[in-house]
Protein backbone atom coordinates (compact mmCIF):
# COMPACT_ATOMS: atom_id res chain seq x y z
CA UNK A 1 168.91 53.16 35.29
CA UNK A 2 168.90 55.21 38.09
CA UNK A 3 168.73 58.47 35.69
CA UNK A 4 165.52 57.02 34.33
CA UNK A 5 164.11 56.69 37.98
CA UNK A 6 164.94 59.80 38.86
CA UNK A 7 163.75 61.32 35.72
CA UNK A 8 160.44 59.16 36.53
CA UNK A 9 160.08 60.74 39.94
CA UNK A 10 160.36 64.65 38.40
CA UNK A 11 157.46 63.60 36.00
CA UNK A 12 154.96 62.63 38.37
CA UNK A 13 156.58 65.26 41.18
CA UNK A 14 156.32 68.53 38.98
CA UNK A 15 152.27 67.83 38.10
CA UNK A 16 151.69 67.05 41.79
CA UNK A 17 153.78 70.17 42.77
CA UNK A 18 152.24 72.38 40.61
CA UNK A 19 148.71 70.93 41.48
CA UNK A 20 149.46 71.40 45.33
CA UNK A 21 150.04 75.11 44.82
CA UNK A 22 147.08 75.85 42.60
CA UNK A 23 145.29 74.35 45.67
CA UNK A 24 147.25 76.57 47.86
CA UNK A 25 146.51 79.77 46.03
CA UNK A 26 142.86 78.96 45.85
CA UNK A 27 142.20 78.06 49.53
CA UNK A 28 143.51 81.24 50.64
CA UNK A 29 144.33 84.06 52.18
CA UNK A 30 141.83 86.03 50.63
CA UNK A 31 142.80 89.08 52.22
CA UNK A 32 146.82 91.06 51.67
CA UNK A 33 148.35 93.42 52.55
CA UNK A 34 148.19 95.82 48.97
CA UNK A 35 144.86 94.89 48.08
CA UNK A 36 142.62 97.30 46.46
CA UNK A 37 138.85 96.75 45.83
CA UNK A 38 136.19 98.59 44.17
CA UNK A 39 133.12 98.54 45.97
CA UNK A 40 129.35 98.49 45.15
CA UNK A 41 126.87 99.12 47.48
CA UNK A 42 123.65 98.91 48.08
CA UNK A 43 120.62 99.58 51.17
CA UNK A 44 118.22 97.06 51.21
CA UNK A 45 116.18 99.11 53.47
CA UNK A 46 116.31 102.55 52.93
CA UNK A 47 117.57 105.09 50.53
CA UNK A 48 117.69 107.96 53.06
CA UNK A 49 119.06 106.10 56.24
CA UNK A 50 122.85 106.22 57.16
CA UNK A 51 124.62 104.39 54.27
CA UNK A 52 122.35 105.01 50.61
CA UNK A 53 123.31 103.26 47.26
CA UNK A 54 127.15 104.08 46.24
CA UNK A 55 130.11 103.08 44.76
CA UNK A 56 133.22 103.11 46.93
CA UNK A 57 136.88 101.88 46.90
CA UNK A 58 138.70 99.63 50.07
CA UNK A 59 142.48 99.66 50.36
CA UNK A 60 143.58 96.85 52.52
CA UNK A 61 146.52 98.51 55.02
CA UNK A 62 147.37 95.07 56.32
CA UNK A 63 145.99 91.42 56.66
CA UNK A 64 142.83 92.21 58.78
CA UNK A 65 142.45 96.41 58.50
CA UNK A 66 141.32 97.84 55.12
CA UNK A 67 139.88 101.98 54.84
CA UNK A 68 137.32 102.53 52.76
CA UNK A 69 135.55 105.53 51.16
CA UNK A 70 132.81 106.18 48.78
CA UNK A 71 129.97 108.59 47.11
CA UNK A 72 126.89 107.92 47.08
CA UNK A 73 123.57 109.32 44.62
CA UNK A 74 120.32 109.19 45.17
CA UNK A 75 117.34 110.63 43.18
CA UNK A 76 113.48 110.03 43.46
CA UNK A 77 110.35 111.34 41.94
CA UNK A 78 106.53 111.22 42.01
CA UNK A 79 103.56 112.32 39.52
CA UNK A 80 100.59 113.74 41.94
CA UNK A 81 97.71 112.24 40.09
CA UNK A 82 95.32 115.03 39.96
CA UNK A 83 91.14 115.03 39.29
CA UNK A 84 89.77 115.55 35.87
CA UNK A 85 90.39 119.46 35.20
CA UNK A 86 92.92 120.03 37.70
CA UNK A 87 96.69 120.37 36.82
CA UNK A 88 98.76 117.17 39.10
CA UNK A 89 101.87 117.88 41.22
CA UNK A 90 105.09 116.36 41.67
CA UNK A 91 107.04 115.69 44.25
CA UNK A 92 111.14 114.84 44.39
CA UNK A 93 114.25 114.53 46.13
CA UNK A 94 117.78 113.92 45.78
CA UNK A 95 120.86 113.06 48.34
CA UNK A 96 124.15 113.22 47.65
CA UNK A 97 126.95 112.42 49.84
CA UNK A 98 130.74 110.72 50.89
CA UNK A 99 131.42 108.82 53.26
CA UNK A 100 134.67 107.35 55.00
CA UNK A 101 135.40 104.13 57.42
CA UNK A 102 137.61 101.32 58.29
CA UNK A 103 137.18 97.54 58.93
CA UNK A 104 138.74 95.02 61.28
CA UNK A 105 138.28 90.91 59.74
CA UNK A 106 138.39 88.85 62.00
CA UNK A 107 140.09 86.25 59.89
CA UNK A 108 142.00 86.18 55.98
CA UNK A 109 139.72 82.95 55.07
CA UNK A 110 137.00 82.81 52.31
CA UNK A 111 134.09 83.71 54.63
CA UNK A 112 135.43 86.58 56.81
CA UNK A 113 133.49 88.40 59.82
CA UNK A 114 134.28 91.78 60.40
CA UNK A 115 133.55 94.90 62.51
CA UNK A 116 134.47 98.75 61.77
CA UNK A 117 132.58 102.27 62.19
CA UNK A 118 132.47 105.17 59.56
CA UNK A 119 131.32 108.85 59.18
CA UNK A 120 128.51 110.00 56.68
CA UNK A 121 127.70 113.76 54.91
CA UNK A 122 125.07 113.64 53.07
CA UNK A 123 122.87 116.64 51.64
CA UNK A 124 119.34 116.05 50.38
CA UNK A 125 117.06 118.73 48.62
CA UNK A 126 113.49 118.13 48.04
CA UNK A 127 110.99 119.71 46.06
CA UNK A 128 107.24 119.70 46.67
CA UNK A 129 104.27 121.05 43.98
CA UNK A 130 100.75 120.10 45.39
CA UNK A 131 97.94 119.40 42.65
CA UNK A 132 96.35 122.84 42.19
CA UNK A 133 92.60 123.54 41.69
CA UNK A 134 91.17 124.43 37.97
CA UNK A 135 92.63 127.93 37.11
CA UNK A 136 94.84 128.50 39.96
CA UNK A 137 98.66 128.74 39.93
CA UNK A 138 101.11 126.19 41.41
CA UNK A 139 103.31 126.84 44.09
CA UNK A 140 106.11 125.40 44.18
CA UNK A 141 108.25 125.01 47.89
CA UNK A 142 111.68 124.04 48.31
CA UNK A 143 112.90 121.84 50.97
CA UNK A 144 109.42 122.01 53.00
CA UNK A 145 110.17 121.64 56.84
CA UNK A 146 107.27 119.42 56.68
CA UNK A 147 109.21 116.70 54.05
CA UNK A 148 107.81 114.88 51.60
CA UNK A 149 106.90 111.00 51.26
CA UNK A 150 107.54 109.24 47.92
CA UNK A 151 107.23 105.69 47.18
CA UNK A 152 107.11 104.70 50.94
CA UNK A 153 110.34 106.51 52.03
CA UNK A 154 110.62 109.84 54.27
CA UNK A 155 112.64 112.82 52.61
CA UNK A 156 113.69 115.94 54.14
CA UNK A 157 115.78 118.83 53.19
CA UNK A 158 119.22 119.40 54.56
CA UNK A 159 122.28 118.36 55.83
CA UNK A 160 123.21 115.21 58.02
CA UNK A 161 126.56 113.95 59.60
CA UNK A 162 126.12 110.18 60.50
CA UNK A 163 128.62 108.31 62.77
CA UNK A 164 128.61 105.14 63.52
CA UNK A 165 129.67 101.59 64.21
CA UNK A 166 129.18 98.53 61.79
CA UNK A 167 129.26 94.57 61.57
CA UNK A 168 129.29 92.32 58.51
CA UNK A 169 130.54 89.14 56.90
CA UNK A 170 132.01 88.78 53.85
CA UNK A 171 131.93 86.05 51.31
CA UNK A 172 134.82 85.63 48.82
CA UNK A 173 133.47 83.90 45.66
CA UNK A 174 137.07 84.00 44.47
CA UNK A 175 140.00 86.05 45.24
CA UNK A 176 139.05 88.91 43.32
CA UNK A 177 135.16 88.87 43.95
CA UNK A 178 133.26 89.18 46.84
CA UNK A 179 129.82 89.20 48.15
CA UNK A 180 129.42 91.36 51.49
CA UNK A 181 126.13 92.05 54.08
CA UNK A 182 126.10 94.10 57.01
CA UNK A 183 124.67 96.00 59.53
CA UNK A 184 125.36 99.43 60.82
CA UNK A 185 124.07 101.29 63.58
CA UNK A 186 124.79 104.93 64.52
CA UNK A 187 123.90 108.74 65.60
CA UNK A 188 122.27 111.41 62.84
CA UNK A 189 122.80 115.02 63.55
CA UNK A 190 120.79 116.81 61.10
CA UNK A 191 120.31 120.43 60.37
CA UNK A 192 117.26 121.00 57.94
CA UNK A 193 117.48 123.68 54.92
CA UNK A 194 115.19 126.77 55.25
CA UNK A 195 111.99 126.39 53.52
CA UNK A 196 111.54 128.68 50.77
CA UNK A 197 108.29 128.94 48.65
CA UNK A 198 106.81 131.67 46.53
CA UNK A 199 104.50 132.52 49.49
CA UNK A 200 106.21 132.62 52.40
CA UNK A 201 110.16 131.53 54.28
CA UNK A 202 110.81 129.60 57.04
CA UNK A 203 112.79 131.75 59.13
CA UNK A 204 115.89 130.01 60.49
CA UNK A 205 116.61 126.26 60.64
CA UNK A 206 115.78 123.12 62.67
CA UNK A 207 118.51 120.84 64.07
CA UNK A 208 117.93 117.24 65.23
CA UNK A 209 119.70 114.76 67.30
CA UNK A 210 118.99 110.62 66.36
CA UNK A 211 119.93 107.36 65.99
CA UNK A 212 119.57 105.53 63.08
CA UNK A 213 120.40 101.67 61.65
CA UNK A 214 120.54 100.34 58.33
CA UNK A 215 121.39 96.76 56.60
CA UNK A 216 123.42 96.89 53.49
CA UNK A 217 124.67 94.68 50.63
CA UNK A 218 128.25 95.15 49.35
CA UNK A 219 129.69 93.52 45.78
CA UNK A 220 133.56 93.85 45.91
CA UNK A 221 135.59 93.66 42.65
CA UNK A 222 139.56 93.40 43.31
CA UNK A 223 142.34 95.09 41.11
């Protein structure tokens, strides 16, 4: 009798066990020691600021610290529209760049604050070809010191080292996906490229000293 009571108990106990633990596993942590993530990411206000669009990787060192790296690509054109007869002009740019940071969350639970800083190289070239009158050749001028606007955005030519610090909260739709925003503040040093044309060189090149800020979105995908 007592068998059958026992045997009773194991029925309804193993179900409730094994129920208790799936709620276990999906209530958390969300963060381990071991994890690796493949980031995506993505400026929602401006290609050329400190972070651009990128894809990335996160290796989690402990509970709360992860590093993180990534490239990023950028590439942009424009048509010149020119007046009947005239031949239009183009303009274009294109950044490309790595980057490298770490993060500090402030807990392991399924909506997790964090702060962090990172370091940006990035290298941009532009290209510039004004509409040209009826009959007359097009010049073409690489990396103009003057830049280049295309689709509301502000391009120049050359090479910038960004460092800075960043804050953000993530959002763990499950353990393996994750939705991230943040923001990210920092200092630009910049040194442009020479501009070179058919007609004429700019002799030497022009550093510059700023601060800069960007917002970003993040999609995380866990191995």
């Amino acid at each position: 009798m007592k068998a059958r009571w026992y045997a009773a108990l194991l029925c309804l106990a193993i179900p409730g066990s094994i129920a208790l633990a799936d709620d276990m596993a999906s209530s958390g942590p969300y963060i381990t020691t071991g994890d690796f993530d493949l980031l995506f990411n993505f400026d929602v206000f401006n290609i050329a600021s400190f972070l651009p669009n990128g894809v990335g990787a996160r290796y989690w060192i402990s509970d709360a610290v992860a590093i993180r790296g990534g490239v990023q690509f950028a590439t942009v054109d424009q048509t010149l529209t020119a007046p009947a007869g005239e031949t239009a002009g183009s303009q274009s740019a294109t950044t490309i760049g790595i980057t490298g940071g770490v993060e500090y969350h402030l807990t392991q639970t399924q909506i997790s604050p964090y702060i962090g800083g990172e370091v940006n190289f990035t290298s941009t070239s532009v290209s510039s070809t004004p509409v040209a009158e009826a009959g007359a050749a097009q010049i073409t001028t690489s990396d103009p010191t003057a830049g280049v606007t295309i689709n509301g955005n502000y391009y120049q030519g050359g090479l910038m080292l960004g460092v800075g610090g960043l804050a953000g909260v993530e959002f763990f739709v499950t353990k393996g996906v994750s939705l991230g925003a943040e923001y990210r503040l920092g200092w630009d040093l910049k040194s442009l490229y020479n501009q070179t044309s058919p007609s004429a060189t700019a002799a030497g090149n022009i550093n510059s000293f700023g601060l800069s800020s960007s917002g970003g979105l993040t999609v995380s995908i866990k191995f």
